[in-house]
PDB file of N, CA and C in Angstrom:
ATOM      1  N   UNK A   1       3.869   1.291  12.621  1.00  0.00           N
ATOM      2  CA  UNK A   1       2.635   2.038  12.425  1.00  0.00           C
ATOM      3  C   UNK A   1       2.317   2.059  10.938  1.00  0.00           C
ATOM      4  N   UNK A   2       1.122   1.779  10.586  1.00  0.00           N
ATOM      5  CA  UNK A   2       0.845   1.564   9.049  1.00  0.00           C
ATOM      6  C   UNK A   2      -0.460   2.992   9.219  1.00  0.00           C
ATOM      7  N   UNK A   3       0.165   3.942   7.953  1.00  0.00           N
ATOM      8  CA  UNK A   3      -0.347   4.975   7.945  1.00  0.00           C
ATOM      9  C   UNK A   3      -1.579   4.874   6.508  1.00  0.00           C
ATOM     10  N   UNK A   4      -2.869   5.371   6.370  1.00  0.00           N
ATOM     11  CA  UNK A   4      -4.080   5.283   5.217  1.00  0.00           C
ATOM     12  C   UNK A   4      -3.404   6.553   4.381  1.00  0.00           C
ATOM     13  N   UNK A   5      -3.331   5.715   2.754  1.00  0.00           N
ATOM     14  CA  UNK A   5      -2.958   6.654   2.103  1.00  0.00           C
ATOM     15  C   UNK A   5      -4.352   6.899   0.627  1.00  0.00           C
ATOM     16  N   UNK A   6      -4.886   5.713   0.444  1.00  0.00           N
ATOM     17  CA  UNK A   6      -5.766   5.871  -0.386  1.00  0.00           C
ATOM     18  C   UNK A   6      -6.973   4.446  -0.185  1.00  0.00           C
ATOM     19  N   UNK A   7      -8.539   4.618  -0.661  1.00  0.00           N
ATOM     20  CA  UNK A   7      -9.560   3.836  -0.743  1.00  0.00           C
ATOM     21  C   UNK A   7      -9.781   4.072  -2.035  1.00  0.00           C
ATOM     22  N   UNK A   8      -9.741   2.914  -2.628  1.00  0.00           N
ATOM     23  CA  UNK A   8     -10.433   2.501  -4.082  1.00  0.00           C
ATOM     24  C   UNK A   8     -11.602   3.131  -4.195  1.00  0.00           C
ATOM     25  N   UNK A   9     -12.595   2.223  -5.421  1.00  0.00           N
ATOM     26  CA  UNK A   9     -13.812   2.600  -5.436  1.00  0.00           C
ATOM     27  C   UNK A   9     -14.428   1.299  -5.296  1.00  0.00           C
ATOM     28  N   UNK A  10     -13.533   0.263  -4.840  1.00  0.00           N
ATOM     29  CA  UNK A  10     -14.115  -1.007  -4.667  1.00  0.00           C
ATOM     30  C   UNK A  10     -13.878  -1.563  -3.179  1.00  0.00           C
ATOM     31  N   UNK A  11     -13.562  -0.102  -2.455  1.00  0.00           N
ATOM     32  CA  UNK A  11     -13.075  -0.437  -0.618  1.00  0.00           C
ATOM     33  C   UNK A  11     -11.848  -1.115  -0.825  1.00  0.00           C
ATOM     34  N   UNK A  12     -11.238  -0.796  -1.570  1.00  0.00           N
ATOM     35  CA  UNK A  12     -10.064  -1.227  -1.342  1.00  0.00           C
ATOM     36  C   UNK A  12      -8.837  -0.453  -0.349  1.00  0.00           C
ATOM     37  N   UNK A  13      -8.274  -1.156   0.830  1.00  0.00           N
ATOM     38  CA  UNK A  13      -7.488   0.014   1.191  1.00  0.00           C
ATOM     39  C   UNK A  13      -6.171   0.108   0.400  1.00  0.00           C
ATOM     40  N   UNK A  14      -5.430   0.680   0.577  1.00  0.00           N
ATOM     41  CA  UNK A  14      -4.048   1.047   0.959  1.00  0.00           C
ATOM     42  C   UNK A  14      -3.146   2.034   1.687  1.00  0.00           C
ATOM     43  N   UNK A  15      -2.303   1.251   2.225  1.00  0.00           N
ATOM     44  CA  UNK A  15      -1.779   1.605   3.563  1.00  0.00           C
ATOM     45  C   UNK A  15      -0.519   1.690   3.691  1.00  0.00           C
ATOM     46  N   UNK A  16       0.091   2.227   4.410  1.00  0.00           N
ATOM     47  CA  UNK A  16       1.598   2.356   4.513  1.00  0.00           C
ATOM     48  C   UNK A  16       2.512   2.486   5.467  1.00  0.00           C
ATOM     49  N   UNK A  17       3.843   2.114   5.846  1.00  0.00           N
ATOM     50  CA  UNK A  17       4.376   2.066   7.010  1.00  0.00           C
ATOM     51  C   UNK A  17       5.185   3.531   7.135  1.00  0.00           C
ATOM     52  N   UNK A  18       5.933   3.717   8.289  1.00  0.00           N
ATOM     53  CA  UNK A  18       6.773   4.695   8.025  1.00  0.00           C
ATOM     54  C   UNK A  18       8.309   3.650   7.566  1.00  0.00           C
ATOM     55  N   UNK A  19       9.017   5.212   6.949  1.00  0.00           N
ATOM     56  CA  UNK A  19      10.738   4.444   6.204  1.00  0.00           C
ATOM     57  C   UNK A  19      11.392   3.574   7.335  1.00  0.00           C
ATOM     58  N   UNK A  20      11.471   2.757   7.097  1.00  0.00           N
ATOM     59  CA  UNK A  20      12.772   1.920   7.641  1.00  0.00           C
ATOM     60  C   UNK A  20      13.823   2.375   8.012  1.00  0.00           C
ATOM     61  N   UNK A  21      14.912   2.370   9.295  1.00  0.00           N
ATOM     62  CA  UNK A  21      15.904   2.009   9.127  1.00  0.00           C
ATOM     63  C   UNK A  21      17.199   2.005   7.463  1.00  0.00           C
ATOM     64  N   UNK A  22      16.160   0.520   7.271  1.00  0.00           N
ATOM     65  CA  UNK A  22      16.943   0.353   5.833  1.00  0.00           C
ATOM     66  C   UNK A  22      16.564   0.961   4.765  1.00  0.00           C
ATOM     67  N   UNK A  23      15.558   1.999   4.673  1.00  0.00           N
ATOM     68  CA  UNK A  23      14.837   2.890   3.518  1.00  0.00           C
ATOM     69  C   UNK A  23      13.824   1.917   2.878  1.00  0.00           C
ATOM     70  N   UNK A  24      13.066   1.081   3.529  1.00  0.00           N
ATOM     71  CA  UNK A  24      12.267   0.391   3.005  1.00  0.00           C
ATOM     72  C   UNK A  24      11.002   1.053   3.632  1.00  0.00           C
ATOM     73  N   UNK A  25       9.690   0.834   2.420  1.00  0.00           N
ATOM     74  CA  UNK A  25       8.266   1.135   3.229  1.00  0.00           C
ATOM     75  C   UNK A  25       7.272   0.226   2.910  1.00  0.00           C
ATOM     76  N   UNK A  26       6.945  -0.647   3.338  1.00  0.00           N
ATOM     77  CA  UNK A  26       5.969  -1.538   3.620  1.00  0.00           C
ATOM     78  C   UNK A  26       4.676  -1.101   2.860  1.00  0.00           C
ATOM     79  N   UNK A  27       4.049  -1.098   1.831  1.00  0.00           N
ATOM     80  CA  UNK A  27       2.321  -0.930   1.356  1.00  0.00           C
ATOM     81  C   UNK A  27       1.724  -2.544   1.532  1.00  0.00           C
ATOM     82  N   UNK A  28       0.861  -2.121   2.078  1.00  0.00           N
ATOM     83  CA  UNK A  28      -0.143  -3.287   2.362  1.00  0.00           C
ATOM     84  C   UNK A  28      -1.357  -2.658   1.970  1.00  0.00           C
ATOM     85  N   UNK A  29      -2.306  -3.744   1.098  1.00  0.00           N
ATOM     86  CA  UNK A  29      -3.497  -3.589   0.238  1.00  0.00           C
ATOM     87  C   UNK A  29      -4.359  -4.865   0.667  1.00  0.00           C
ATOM     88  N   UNK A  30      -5.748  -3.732   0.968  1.00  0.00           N
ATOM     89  CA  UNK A  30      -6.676  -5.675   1.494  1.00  0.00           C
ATOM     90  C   UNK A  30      -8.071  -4.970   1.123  1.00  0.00           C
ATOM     91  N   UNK A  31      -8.949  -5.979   0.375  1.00  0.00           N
ATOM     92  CA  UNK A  31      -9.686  -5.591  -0.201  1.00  0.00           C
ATOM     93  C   UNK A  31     -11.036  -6.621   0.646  1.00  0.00           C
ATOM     94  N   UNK A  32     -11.901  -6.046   1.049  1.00  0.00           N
ATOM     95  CA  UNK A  32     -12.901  -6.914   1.513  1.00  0.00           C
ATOM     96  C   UNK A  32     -13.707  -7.835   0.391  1.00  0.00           C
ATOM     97  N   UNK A  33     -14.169  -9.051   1.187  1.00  0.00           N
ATOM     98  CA  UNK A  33     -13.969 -10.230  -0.129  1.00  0.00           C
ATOM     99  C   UNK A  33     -15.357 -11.120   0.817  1.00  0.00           C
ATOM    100  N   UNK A  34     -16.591 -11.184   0.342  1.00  0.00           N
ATOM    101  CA  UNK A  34     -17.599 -12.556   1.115  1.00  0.00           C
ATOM    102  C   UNK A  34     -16.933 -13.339   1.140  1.00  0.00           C
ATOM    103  N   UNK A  35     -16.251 -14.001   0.665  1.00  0.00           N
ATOM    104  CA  UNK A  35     -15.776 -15.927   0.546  1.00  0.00           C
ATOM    105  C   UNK A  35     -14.816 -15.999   1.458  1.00  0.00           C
ATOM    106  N   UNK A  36     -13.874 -14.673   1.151  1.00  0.00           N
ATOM    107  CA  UNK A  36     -12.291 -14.936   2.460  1.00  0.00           C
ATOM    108  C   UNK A  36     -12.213 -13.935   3.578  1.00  0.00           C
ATOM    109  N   UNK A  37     -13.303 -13.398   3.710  1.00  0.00           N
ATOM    110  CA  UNK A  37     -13.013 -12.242   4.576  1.00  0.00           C
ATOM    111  C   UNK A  37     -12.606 -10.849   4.024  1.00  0.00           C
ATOM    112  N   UNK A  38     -11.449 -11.188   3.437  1.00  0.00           N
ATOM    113  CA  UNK A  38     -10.303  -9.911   3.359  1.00  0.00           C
ATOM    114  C   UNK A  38      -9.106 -10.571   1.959  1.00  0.00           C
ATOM    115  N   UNK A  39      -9.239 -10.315   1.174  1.00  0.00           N
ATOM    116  CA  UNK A  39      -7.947 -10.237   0.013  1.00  0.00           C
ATOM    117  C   UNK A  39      -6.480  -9.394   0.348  1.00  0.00           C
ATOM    118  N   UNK A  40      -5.588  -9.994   0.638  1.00  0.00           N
ATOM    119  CA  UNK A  40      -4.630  -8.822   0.980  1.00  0.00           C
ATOM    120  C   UNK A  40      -3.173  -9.244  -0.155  1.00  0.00           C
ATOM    121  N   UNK A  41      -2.318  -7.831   0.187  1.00  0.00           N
ATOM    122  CA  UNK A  41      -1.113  -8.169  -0.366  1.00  0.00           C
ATOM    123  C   UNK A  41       0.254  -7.204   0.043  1.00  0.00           C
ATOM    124  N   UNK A  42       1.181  -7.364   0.023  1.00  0.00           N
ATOM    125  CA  UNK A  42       2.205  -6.808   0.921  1.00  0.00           C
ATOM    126  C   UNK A  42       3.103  -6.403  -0.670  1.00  0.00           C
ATOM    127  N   UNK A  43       3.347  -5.285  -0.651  1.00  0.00           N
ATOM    128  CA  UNK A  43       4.366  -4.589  -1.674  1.00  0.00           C
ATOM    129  C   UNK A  43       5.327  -3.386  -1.258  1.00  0.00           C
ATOM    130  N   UNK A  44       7.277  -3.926  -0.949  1.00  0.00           N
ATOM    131  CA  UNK A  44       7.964  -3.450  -0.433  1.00  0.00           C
ATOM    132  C   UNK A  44       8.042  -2.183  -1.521  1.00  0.00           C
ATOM    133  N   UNK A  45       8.338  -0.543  -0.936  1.00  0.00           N
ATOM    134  CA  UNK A  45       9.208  -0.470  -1.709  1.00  0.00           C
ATOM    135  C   UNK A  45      10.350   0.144  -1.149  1.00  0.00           C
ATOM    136  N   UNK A  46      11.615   0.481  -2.019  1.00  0.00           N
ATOM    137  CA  UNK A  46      11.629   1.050  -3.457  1.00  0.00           C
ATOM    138  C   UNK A  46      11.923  -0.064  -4.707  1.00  0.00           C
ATOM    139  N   UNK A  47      12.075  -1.054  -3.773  1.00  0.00           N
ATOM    140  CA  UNK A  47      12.485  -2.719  -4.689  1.00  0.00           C
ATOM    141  C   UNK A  47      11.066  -2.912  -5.666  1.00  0.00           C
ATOM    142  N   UNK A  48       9.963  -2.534  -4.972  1.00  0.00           N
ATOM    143  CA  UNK A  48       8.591  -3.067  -5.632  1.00  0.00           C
ATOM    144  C   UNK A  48       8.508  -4.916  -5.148  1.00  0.00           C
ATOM    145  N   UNK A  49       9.084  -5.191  -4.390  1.00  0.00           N
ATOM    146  CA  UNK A  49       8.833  -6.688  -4.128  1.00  0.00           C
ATOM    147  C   UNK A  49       7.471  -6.974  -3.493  1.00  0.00           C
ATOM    148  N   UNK A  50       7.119  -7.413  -4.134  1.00  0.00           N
ATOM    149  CA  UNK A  50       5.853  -8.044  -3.562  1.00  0.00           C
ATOM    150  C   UNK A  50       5.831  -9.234  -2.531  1.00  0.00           C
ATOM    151  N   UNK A  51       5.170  -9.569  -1.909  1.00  0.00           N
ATOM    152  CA  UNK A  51       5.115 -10.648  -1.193  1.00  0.00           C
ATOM    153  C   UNK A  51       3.297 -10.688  -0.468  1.00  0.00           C
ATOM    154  N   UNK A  52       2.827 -12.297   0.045  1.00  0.00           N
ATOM    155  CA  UNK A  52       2.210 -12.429   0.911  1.00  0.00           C
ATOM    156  C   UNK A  52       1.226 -12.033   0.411  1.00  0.00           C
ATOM    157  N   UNK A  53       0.989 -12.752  -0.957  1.00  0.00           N
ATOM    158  CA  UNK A  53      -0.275 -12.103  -1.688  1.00  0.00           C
ATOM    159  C   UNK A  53      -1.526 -13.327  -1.372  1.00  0.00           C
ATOM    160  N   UNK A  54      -2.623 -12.832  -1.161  1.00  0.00           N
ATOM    161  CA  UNK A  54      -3.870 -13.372  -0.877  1.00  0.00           C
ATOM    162  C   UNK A  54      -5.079 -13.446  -1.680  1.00  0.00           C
ATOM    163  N   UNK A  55      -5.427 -14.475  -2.624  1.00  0.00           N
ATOM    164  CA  UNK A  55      -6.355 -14.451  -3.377  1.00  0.00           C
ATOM    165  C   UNK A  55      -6.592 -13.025  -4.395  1.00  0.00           C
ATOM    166  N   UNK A  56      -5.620 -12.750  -4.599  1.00  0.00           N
ATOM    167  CA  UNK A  56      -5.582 -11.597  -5.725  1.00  0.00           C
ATOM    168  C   UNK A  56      -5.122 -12.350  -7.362  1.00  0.00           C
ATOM    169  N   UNK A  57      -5.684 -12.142  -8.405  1.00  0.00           N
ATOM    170  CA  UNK A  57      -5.279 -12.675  -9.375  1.00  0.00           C
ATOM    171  C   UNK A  57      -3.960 -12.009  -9.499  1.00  0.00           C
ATOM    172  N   UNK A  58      -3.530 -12.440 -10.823  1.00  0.00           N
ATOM    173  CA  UNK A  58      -2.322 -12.039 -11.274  1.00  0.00           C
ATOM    174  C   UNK A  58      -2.876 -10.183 -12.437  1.00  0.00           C
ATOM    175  N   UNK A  59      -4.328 -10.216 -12.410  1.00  0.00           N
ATOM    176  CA  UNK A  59      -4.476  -9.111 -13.011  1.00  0.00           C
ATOM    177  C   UNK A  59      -4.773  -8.003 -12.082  1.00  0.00           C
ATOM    178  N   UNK A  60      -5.296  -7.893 -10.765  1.00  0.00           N
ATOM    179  CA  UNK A  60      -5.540  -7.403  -9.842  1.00  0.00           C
ATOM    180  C   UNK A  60      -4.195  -6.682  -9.558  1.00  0.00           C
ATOM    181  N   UNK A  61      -3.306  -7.854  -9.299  1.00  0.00           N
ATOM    182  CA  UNK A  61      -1.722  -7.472  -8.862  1.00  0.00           C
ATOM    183  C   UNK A  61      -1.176  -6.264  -9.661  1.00  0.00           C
ATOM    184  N   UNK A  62      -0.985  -6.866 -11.258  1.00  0.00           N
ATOM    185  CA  UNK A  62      -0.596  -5.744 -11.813  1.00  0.00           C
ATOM    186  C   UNK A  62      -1.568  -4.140 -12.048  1.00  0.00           C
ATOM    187  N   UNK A  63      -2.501  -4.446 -11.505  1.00  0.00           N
ATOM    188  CA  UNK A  63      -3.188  -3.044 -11.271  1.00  0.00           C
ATOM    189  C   UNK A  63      -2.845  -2.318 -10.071  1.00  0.00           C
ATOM    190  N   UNK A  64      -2.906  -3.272  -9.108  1.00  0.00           N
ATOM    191  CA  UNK A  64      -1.542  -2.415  -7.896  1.00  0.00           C
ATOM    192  C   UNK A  64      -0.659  -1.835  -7.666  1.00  0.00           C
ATOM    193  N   UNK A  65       0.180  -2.805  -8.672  1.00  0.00           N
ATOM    194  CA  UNK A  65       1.501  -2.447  -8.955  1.00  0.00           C
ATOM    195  C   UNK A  65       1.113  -0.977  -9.836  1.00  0.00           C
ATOM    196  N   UNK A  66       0.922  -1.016 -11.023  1.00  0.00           N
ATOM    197  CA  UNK A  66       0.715   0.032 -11.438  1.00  0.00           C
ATOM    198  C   UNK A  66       0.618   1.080 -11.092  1.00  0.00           C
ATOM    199  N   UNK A  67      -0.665   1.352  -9.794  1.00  0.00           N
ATOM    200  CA  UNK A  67      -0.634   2.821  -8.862  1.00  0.00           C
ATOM    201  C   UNK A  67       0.113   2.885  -8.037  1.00  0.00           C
ATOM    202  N   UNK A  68       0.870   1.864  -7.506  1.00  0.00           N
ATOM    203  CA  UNK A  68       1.613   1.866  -6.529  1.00  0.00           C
ATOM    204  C   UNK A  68       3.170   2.877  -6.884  1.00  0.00           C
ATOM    205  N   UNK A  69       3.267   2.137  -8.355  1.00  0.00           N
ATOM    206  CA  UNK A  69       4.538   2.618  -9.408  1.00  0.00           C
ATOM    207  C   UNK A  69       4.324   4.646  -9.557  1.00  0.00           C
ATOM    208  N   UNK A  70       2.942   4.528  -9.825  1.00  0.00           N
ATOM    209  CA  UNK A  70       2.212   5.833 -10.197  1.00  0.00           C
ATOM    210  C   UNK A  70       2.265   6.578  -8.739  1.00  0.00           C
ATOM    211  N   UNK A  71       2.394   6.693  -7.762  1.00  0.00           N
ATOM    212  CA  UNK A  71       1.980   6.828  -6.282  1.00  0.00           C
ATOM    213  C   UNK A  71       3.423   7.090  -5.495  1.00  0.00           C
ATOM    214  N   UNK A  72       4.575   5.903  -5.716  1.00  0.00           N
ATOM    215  CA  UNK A  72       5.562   6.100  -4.644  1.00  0.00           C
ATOM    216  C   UNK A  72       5.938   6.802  -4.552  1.00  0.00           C
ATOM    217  N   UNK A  73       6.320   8.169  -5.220  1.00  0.00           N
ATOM    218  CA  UNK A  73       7.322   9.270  -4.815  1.00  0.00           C
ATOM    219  C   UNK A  73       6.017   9.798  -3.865  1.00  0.00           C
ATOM    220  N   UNK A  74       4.918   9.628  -4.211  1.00  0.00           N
ATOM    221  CA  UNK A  74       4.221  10.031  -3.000  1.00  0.00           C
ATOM    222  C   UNK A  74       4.450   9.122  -1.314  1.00  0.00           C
ATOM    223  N   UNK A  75       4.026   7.932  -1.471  1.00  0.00           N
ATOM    224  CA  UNK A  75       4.043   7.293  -0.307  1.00  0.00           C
ATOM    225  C   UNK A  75       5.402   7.385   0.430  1.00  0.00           C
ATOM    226  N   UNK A  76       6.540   7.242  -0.740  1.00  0.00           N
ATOM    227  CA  UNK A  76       7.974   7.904  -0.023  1.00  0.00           C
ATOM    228  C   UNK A  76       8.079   8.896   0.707  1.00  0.00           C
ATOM    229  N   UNK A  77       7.537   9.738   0.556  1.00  0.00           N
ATOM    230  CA  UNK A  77       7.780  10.947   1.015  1.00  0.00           C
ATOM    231  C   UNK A  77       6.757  11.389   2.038  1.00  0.00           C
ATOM    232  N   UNK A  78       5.363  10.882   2.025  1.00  0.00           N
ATOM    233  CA  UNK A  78       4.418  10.469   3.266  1.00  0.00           C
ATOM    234  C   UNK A  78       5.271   9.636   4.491  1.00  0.00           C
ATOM    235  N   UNK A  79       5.785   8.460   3.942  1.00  0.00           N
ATOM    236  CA  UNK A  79       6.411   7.719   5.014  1.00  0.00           C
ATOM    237  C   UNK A  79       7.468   8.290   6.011  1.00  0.00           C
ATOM    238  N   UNK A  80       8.240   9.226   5.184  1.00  0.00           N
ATOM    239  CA  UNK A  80       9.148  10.561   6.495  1.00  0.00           C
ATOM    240  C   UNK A  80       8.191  11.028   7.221  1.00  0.00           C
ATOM    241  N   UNK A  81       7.066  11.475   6.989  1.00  0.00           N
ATOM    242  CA  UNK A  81       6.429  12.436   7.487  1.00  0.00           C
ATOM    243  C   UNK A  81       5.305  12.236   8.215  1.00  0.00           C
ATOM    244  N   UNK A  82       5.300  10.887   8.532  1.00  0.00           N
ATOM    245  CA  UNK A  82       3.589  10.634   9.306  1.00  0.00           C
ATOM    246  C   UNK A  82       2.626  10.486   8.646  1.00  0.00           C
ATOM    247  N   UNK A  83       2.696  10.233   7.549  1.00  0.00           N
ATOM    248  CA  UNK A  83       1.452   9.840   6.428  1.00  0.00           C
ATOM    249  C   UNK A  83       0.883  11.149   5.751  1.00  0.00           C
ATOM    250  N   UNK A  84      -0.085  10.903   5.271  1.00  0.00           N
ATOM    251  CA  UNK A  84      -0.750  12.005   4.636  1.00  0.00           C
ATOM    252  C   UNK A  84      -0.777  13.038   5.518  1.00  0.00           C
ATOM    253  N   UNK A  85      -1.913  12.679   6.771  1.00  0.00           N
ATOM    254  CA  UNK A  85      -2.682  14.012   7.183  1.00  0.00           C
ATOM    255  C   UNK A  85      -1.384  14.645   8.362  1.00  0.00           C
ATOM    256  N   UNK A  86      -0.380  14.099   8.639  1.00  0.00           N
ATOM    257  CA  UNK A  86       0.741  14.808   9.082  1.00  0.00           C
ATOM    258  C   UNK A  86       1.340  15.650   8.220  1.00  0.00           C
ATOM    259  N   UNK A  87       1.591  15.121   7.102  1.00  0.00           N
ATOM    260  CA  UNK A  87       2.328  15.547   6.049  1.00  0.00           C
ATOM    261  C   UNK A  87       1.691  16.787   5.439  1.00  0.00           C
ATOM    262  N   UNK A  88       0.413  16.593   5.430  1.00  0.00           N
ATOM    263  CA  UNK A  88      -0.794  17.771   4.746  1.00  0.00           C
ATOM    264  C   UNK A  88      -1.390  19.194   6.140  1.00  0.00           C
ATOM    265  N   UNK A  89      -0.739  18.760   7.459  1.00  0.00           N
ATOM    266  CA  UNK A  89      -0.919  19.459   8.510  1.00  0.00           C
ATOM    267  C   UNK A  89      -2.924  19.624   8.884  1.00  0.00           C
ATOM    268  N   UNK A  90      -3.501  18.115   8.457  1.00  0.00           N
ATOM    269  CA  UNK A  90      -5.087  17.909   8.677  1.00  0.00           C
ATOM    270  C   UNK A  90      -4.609  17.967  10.446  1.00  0.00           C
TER     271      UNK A  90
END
């Protein structure tokens, strides 16, 4: 289950799984795009590994990374809990 944790200001999503098993949480980011459909990119954490990146530059990326870095003790702790609006009792 990939839980909505934040929208850009450019429709960008990002999204999130619940913890793993192995303490891993899946963020997946896809940005709507005319030419490809959809821009996406897959960033594990607590490793920060990226993978399965889709027409994102290399400057895009590190702006991801960045909030993502800025963000995980949040999304960590969403991912126990059912995402945001579980977590926030919406």
């Amino acid at each position: 289950m990939m839980y909505p944790f934040m929208t850009l200001n450019d429709d960008t999503e990002i999204t999130h799984s619940e913890m793993k098993p192995d303490g891993k949480v899946k963020v997946y980011i896809e940005t709507p795009d005319e030419k490809y459909c959809f821009k996406h990119a897959t960033c594990w954490l607590p490793a920060y590994e990226w993978e399965d990146i889709f027409q994102y530059s290399d400057e895009e990326i590190d702006r991801f990374d960045e909030i993502i870095h800025s963000m995980a003790h949040l999304i960590m702790e969403f991912s126990q809990e059912g995402g945001f609006n579980n977590a926030s009792n919406f």
